[in-house]
Protein backbone atom coordinates (compact mmCIF):
# COMPACT_ATOMS: atom_id res chain seq x y z
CA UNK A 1 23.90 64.13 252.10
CA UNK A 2 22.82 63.21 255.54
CA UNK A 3 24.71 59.90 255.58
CA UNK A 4 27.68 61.99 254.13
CA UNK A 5 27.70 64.50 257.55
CA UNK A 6 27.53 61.57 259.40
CA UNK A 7 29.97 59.54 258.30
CA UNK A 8 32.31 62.35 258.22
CA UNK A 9 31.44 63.10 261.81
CA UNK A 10 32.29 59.69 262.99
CA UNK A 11 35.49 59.71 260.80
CA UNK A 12 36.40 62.85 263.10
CA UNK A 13 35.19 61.66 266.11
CA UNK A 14 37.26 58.50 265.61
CA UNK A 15 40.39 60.62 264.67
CA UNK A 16 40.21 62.67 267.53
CA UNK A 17 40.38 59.53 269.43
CA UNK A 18 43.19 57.92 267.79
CA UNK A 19 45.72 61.02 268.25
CA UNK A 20 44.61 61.34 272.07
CA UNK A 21 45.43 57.42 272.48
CA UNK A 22 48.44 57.87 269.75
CA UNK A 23 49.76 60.67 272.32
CA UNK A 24 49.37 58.38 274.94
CA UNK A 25 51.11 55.58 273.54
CA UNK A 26 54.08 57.73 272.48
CA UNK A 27 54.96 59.16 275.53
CA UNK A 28 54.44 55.98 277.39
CA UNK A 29 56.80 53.96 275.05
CA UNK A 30 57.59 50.43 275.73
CA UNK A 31 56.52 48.82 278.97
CA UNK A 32 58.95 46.86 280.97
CA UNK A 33 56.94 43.29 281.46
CA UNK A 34 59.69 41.62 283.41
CA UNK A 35 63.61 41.45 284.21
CA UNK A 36 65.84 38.11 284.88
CA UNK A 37 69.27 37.76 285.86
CA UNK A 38 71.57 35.18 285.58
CA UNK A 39 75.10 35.05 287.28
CA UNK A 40 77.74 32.41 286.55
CA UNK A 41 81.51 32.50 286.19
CA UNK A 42 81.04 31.91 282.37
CA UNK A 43 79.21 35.26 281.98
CA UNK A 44 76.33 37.06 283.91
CA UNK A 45 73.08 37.84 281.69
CA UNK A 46 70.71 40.28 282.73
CA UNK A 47 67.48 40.36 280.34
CA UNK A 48 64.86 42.93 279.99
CA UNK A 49 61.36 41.99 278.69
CA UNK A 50 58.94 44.48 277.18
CA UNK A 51 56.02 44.83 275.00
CA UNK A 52 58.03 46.52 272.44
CA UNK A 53 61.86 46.60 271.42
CA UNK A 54 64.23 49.09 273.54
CA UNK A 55 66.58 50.71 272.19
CA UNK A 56 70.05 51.53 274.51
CA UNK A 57 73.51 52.94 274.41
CA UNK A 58 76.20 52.08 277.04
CA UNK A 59 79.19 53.65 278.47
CA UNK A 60 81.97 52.10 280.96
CA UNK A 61 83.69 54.14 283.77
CA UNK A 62 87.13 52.34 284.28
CA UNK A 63 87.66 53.48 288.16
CA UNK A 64 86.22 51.76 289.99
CA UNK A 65 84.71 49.54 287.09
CA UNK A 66 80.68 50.39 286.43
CA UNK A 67 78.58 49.88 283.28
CA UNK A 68 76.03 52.54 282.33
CA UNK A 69 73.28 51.50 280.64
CA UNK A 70 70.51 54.33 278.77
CA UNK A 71 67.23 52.42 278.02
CA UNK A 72 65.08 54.95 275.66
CA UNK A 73 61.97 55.52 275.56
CA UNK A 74 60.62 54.55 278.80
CA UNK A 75 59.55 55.45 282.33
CA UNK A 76 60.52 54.16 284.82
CA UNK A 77 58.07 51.25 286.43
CA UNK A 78 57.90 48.32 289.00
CA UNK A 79 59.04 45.93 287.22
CA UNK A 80 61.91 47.92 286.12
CA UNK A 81 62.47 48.53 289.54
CA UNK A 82 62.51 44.81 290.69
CA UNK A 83 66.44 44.67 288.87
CA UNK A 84 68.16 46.07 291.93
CA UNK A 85 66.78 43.07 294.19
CA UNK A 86 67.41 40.33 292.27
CA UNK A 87 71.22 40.84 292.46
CA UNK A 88 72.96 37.96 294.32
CA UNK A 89 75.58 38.68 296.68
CA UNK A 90 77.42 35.36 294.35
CA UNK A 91 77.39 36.74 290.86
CA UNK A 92 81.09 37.03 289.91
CA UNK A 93 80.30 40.70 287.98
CA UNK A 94 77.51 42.83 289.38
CA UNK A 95 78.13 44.28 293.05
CA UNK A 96 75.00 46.10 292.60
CA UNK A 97 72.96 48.65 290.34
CA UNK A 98 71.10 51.61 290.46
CA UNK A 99 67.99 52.30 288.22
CA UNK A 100 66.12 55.62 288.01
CA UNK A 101 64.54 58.08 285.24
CA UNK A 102 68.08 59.87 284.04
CA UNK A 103 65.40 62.51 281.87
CA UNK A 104 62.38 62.26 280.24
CA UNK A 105 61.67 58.64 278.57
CA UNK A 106 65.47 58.00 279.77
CA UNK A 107 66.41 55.24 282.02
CA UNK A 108 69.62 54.84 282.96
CA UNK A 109 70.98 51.51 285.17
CA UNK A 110 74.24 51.66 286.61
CA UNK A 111 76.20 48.61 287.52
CA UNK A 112 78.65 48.72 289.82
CA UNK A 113 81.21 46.35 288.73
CA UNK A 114 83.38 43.71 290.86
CA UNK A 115 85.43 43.45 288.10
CA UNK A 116 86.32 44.88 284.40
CA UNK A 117 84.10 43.36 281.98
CA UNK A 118 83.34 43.10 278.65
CA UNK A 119 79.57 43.63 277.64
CA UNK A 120 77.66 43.20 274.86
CA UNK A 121 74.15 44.44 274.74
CA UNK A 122 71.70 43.38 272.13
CA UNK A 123 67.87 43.30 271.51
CA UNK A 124 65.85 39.97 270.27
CA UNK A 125 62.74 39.70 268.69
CA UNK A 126 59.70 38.07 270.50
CA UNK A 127 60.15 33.88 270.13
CA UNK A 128 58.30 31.58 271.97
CA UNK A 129 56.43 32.99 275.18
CA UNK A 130 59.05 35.56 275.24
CA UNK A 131 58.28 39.31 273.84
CA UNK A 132 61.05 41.90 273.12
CA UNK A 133 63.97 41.82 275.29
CA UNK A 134 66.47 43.62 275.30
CA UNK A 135 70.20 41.54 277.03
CA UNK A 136 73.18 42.78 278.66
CA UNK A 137 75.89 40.15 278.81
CA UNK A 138 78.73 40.66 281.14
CA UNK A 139 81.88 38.53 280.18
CA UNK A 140 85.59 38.77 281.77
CA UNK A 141 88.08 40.65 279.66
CA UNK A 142 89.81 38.15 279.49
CA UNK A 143 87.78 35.33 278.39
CA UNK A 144 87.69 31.94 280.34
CA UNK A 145 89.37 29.03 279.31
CA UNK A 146 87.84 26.01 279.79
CA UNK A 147 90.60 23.94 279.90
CA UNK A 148 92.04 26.21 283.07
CA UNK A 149 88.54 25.81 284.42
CA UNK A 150 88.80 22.42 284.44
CA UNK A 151 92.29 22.39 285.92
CA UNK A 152 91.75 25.16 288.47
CA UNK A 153 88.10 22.05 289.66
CA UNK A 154 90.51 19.65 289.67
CA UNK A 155 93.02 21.24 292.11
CA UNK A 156 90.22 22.35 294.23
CA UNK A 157 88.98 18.94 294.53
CA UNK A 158 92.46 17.83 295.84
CA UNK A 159 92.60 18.81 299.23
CA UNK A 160 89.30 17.41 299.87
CA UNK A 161 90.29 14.09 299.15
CA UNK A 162 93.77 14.12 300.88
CA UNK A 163 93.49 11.90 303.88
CA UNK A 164 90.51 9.38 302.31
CA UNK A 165 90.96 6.56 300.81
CA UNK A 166 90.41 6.46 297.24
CA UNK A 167 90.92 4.00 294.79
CA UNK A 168 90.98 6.58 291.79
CA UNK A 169 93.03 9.65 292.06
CA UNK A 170 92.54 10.39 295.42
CA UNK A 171 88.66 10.38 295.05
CA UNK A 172 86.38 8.72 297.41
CA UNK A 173 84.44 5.88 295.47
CA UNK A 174 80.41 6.64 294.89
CA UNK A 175 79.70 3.69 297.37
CA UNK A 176 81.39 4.96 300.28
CA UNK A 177 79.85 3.56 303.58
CA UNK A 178 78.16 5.77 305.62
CA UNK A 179 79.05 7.63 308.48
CA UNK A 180 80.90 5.84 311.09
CA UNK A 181 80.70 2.53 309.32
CA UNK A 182 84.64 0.65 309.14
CA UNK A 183 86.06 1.03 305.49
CA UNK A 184 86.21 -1.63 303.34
CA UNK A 185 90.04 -2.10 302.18
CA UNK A 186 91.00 0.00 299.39
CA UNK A 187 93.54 -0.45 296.52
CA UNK A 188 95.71 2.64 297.43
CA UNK A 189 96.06 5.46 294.86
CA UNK A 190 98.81 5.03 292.69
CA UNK A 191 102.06 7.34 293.09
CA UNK A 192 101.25 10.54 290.83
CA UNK A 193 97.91 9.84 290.44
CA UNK A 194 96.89 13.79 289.37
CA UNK A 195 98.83 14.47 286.43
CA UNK A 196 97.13 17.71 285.21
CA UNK A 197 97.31 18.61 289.35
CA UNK A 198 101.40 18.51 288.79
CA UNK A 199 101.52 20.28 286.12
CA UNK A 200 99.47 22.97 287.41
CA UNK A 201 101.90 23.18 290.54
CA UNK A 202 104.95 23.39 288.23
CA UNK A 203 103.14 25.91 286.16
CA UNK A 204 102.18 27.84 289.33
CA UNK A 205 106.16 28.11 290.33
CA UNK A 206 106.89 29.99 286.96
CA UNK A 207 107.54 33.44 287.17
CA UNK A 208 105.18 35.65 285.49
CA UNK A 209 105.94 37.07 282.55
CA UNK A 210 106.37 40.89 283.08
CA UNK A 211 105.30 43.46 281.01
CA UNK A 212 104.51 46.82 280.51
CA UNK A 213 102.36 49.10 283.13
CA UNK A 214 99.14 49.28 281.63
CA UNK A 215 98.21 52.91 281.37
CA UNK A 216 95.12 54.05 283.84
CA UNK A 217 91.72 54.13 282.13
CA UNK A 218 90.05 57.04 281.36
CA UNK A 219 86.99 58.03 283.32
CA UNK A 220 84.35 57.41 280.50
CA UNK A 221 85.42 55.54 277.46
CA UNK A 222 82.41 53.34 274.90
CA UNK A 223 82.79 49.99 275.41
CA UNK A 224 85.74 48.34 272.76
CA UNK A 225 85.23 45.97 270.26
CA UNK A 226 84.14 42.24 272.40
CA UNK A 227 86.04 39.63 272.12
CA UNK A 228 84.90 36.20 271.61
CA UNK A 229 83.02 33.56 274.40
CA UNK A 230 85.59 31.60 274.32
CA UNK A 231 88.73 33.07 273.42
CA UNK A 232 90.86 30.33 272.58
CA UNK A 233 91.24 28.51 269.91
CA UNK A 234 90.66 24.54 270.38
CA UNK A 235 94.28 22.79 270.52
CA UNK A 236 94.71 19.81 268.55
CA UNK A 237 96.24 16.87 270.62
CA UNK A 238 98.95 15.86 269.25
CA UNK A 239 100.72 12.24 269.22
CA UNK A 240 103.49 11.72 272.04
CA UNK A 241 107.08 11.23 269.95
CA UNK A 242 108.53 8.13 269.28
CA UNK A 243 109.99 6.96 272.12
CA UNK A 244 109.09 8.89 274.95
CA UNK A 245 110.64 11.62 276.68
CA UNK A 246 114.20 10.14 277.14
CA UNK A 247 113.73 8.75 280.49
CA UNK A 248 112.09 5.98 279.29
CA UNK A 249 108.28 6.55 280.07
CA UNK A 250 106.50 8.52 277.42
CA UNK A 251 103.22 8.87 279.46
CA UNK A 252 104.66 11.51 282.20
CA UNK A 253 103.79 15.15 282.71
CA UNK A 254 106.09 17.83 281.51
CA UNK A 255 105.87 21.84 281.00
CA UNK A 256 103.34 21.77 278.51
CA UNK A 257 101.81 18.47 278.48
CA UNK A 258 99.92 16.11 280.49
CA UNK A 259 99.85 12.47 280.78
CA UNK A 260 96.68 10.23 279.71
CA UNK A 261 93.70 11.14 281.04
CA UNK A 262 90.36 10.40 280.34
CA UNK A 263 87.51 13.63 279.57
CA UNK A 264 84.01 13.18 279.34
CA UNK A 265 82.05 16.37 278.31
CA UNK A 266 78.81 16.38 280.14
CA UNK A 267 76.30 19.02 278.00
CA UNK A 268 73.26 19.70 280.43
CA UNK A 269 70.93 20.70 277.62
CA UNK A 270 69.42 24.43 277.49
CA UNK A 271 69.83 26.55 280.84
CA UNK A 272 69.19 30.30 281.79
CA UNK A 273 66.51 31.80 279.41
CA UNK A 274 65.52 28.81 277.83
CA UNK A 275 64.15 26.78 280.11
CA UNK A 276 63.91 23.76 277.59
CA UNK A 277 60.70 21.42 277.93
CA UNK A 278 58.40 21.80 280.50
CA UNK A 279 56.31 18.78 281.87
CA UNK A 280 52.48 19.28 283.03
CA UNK A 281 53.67 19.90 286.49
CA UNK A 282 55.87 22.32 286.11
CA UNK A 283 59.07 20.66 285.70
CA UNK A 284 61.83 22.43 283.72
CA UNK A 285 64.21 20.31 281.65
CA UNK A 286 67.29 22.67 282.39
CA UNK A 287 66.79 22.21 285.92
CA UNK A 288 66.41 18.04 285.53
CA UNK A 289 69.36 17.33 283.62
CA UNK A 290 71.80 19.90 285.35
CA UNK A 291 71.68 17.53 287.92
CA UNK A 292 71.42 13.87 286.15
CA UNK A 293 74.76 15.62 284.93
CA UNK A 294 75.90 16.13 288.86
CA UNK A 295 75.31 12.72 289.24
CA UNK A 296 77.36 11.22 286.13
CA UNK A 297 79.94 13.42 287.02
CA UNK A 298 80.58 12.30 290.83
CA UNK A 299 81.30 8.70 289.10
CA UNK A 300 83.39 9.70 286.18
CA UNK A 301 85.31 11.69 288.45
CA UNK A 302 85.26 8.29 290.67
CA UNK A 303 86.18 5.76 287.83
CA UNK A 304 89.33 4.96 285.62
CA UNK A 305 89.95 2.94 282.23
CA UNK A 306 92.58 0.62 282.26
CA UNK A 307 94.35 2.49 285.26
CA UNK A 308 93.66 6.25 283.97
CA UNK A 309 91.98 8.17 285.94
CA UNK A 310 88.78 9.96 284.02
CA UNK A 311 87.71 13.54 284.56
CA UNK A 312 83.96 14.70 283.41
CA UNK A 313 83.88 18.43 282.40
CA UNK A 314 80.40 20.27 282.29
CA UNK A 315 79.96 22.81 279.56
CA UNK A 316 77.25 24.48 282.48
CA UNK A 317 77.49 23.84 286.04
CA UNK A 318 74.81 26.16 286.98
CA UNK A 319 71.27 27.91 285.61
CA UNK A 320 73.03 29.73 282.59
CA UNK A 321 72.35 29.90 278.87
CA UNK A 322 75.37 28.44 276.83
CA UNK A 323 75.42 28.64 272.73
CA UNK A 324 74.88 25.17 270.99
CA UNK A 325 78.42 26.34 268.90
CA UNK A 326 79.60 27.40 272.14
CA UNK A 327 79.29 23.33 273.82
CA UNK A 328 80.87 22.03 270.76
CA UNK A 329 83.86 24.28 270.97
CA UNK A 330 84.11 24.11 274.88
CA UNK A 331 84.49 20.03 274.81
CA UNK A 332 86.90 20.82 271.71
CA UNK A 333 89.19 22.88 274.10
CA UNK A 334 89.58 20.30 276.61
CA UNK A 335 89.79 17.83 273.97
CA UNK A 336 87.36 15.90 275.10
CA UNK A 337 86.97 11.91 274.49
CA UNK A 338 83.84 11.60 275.13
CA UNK A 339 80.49 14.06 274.87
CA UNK A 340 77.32 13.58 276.17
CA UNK A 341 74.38 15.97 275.91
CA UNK A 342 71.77 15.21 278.32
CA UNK A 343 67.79 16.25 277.69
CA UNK A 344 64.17 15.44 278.20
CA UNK A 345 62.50 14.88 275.62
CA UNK A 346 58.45 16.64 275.39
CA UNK A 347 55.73 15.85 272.36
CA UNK A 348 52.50 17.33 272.30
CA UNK A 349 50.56 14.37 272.87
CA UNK A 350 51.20 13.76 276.18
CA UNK A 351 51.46 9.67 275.78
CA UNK A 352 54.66 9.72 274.35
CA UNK A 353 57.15 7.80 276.44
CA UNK A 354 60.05 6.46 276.51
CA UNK A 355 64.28 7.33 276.38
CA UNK A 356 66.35 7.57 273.44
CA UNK A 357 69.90 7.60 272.37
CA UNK A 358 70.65 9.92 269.20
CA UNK A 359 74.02 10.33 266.97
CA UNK A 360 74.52 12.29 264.06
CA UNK A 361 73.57 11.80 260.40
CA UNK A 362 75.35 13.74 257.59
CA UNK A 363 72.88 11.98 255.34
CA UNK A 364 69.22 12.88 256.20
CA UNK A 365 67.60 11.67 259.89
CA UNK A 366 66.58 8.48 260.79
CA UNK A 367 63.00 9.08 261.44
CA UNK A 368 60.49 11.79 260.91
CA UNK A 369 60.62 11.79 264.70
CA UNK A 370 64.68 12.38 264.74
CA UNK A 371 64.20 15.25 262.15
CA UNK A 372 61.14 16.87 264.07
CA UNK A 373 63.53 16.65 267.46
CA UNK A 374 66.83 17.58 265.74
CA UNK A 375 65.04 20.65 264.49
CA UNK A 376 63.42 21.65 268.11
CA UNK A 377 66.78 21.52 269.92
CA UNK A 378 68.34 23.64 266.66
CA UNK A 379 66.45 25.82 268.34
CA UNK A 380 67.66 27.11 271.23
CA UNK A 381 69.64 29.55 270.26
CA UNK A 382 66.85 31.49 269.54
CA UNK A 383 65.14 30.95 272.95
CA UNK A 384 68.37 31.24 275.23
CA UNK A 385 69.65 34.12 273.37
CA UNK A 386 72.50 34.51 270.99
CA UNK A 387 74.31 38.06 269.28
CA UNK A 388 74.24 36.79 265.94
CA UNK A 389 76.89 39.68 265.56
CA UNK A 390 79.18 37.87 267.61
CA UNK A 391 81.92 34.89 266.94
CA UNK A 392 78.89 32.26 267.11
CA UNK A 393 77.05 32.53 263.94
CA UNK A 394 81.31 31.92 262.49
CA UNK A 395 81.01 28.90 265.25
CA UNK A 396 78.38 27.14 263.83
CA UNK A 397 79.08 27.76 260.21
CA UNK A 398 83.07 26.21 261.15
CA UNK A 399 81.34 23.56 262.85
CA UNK A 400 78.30 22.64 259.73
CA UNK A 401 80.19 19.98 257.54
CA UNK A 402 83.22 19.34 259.65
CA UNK A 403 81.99 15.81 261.36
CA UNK A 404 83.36 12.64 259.78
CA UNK A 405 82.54 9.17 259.48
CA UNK A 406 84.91 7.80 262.28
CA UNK A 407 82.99 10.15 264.66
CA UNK A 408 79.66 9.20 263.70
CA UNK A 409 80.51 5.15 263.49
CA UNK A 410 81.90 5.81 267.42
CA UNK A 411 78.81 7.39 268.38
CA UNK A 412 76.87 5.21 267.25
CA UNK A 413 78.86 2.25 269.51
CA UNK A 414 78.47 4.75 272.05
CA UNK A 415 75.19 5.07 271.61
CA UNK A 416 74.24 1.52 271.64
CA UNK A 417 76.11 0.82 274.39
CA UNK A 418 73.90 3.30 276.52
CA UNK A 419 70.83 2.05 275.11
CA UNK A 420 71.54 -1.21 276.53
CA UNK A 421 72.17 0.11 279.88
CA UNK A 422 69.03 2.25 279.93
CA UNK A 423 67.23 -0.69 278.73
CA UNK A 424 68.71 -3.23 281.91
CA UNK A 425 67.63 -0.30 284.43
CA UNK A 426 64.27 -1.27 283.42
CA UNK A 427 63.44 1.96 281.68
CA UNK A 428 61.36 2.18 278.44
CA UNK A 429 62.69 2.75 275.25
CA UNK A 430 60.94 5.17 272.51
CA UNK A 431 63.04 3.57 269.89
CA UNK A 432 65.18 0.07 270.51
CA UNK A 433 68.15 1.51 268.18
CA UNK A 434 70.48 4.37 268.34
CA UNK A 435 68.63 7.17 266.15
CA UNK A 436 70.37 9.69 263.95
CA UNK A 437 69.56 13.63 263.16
CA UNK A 438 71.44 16.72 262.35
CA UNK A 439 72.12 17.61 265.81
CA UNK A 440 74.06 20.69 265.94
CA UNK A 441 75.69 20.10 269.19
CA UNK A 442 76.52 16.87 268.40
CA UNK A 443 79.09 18.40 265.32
CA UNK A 444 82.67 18.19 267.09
CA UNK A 445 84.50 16.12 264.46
CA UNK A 446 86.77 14.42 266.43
CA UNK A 447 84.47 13.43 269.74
CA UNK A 448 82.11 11.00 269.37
CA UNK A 449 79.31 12.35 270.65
CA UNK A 450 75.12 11.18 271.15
CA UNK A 451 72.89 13.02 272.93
CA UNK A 452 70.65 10.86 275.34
CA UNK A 453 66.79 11.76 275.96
CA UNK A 454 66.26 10.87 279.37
CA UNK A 455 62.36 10.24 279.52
CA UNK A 456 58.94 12.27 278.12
CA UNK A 457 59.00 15.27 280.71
CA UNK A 458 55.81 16.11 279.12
CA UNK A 459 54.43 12.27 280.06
CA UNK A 460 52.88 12.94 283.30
CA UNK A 461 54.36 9.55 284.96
CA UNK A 462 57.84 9.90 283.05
CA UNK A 463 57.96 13.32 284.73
CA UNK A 464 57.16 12.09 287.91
CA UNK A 465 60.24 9.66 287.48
CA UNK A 466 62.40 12.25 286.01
CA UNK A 467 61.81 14.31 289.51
CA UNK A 468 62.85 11.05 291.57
CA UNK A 469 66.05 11.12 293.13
CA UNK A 470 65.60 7.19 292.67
CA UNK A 471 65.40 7.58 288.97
CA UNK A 472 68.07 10.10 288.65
CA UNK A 473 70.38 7.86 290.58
CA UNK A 474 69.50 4.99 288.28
CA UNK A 475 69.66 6.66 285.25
CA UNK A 476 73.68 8.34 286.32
CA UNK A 477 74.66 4.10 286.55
CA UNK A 478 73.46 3.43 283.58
CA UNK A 479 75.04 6.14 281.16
CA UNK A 480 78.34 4.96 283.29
CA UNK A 481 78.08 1.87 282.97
CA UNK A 482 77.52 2.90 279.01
CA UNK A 483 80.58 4.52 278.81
CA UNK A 484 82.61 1.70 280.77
CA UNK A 485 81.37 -0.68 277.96
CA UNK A 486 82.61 1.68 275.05
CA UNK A 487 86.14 1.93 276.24
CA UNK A 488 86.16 -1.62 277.16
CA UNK A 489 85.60 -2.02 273.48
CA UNK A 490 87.05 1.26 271.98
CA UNK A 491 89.84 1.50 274.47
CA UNK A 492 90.85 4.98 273.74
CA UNK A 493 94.30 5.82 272.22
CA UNK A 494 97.46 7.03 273.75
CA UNK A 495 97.87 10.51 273.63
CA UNK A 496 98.92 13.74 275.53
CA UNK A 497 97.49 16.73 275.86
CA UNK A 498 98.71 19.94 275.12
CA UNK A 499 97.56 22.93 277.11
């Protein structure tokens, strides 16, 4: 009876405890653990972290454009706080915010807008080191199209390149002297040499097409339905007709096509919230091969094939999370010839060493090694951050069984001919043959596409090299000269492109 009392007067001892620290938790809520924001002209992200998920409702104010945002069931902290500073006077959205406790275990954030945007706000579960966070992505009404965005680079690369010599489209060649030192004689650049540059200037002279005065926005509407990341559809290229365009060249530029040139899609793997491998030291793979892409892109941008001048286009020029569906259908839009995802590889034990070339296998991977590595960079849509209520769980379902065996049997030549390269730079190779995985960024059915593992970031000494500018440099001539030895044996057909 004795042990009875006492047990029951621990029991309510115990109790009394737990609703005094249940009160507690309750009207403390979720804590706010950190905030990140990430501007780019794609989209700006702004991600809140917190020990347990948020919920929200949002409203926009049309005049002048803000973005209210009600976060429930907490107080506002610190690290809540730190939001208003971390807005860059850059980001092509946000002006600036304001953040304070709207009423009890309310806090409301509003954005003041630089332009009209479209948002979509959703929470995702804890993944990797990440906890609950809660995202707020800010696109354009009108979505971006990447094939303007890579017209609109090329015309402001133009002027620069007026008055140099050039022996490509006007742009400087990547062994320029230095400053001061007497030019070597140039082949000049051939009459018209910037095709999509014309057509942009007759498109520019068009009149635009008028329509109706859009009615003035109310002062608080909910936010519509969202459109799409990308909101147009990829174009198919189509096959000049027979016989030209009656004037006896069918390779010229007219009102809705341009002449031959070459695209290489450059994928910098990961970017924004997923920060991809990280080496012993610290190194992030995002930040490494965003700029081995820089590189390959100053000498595709330098280079021709049989007299056509070649364009690279980035699917992310800056720190910014893009969708693995999202790449695929990017490179689709400009309809690319080429695409090139660019990574660093990381294994847990930290010997592993070595680059590697992979294509894609409809049949099964290559090695248990492929499969293991396919599977980790299938991933990253769950570390960067995707709405699976949006267009991109459609994306990659369109995109599953659409690659054929033409694309794969031209990656694979692709492939090999970067592995070569790689190898001559003196590099190590993990494997001495093009590898094969189900890749999903490597799905576009009608690129051929590989995705090249730069080094082991997580291989102290390959990280070290993966940091030099030596390496990097090294490494951009290679993959080049890779891609100059596919189309001198894959010369790539004659086509136009239609915008």
């Amino acid at each position: 009876m004795k042990t009875n009392g006492l047990q029951r007067r621990t029991l309510l001892q115990g109790g009394s405890l737990a609703l005094l620290l249940g009160t507690a938790e309750i009207a403390r809520g979720a804590t706010i653990v950190a905030v990140r924001v990430w501007p780019a002209n794609d989209y700006t992200r702004v991600t809140i972290e917190s020990d347990g998920r948020l919920h929200s409702q949002q409203l926009v104010v049309g005049n002048p454009p803000r973005l209210a945002v009600d976060i429930e069931g907490i107080d506002l902290n610190p690290a809540l706080r730190e939001l208003v500073g971390k807005i860059r006077p850059e980001d092509p959205y946000i002006n600036g915010l304001r953040v304070g406790q709207f009423a009890p275990s309310v806090v409301r954030i509003v954005f003041d807008l630089k332009q009209t945007v479209a948002p979509q706000v959703f929470s995702l579960a804890p993944v990797a080191a990440y906890r609950h966070r809660l995202v707020l992505d800010l696109y354009p009404q009108q979505a971006i199209d990447p094939m303007e965005a890579l017209i609109a680079e090329r015309l402001r690369d133009a002027p620069k390149a007026q008055g140099r010599d050039a022996t490509v489209a006007g742009i400087a060649p990547r062994n320029a002297g230095a400053p001061g030192d007497t030019p070597a004689p140039l082949r000049p650049a051939p009459p018209a040499a910037d095709p999509l540059g014309d057509l942009m200037a007759q498109q520019s002279m068009r009149p635009a097409p008028r329509g109706p005065t859009a009615a003035p926005a109310p002062a608080l509407v909910a936010p519509a339905p969202l459109p799409p990341v990308v909101g147009t559809a990829p174009a198919t290229a189509i096959a000049p007709p027979h016989g030209g365009n009656g004037n006896g060249n069918g390779n010229v530029a007219t009102a809705s096509r341009t002449d031959r040139i070459i695209i290489v899609a450059l994928d910098p793997g990961h970017g924004g919230e997923d920060p991809g491998a990280i080496g012993p030291n610290g190194t992030r793979e995002k930040d490494i091969v965003l700029q081995v892409a820089h590189r390959l892109r100053e000498r595709i941008n330098a280079s021709s094939v049989n007299g056509n001048p070649m364009r690279a286009f980035l699917t992310r020029d800056a720190d910014f999370f893009v969708p693995l569906g999202t790449r695929v259908q990017k490179a689709r839009r400009v309809q690319a010839d080429l695409f090139v995802s660019i990574h660093a590889d990381a294994f847990t034990n930290p010997d592993a060493r070595g680059a590697s070339v992979f294509a894609l296998s409809q049949s099964g991977a290559s090695s248990s090694a492929a499969r293991w590595l396919a599977n980790k960079e299938n991933q990253a849509d769950r570390v960067g951050g995707v709405n699976v209520g949006s267009h991109e769980a459609q994306v990659q379902r369109a995109l599953l069984d659409m690659s054929t065996t033409a694309q794969i049997n031209d990656s694979l030549k692709l492939g090999g001919a970067m592995l070569g390269e790689i190898r001559g730079i003196g590099a190590r190779l993990h494997k001495p043959r093009v590898e094969q995985a189900g890749f999903a960024v490597l799905k576009a059915p009608d690129i051929p596409s590989v995705l090249v593992e730069t080094a082991f970031i997580s291989n102290p000494e390959e990280e070290a090299k993966l940091r030099s500018v030596d390496y990097q440099e090294d490494l951009a001539d290679a993959l080049m000269r890779g891609i100059q030895r596919y189309f001198a044996q894959n010369p790539p057909l004659a086509r136009s492109r239609q915008l």
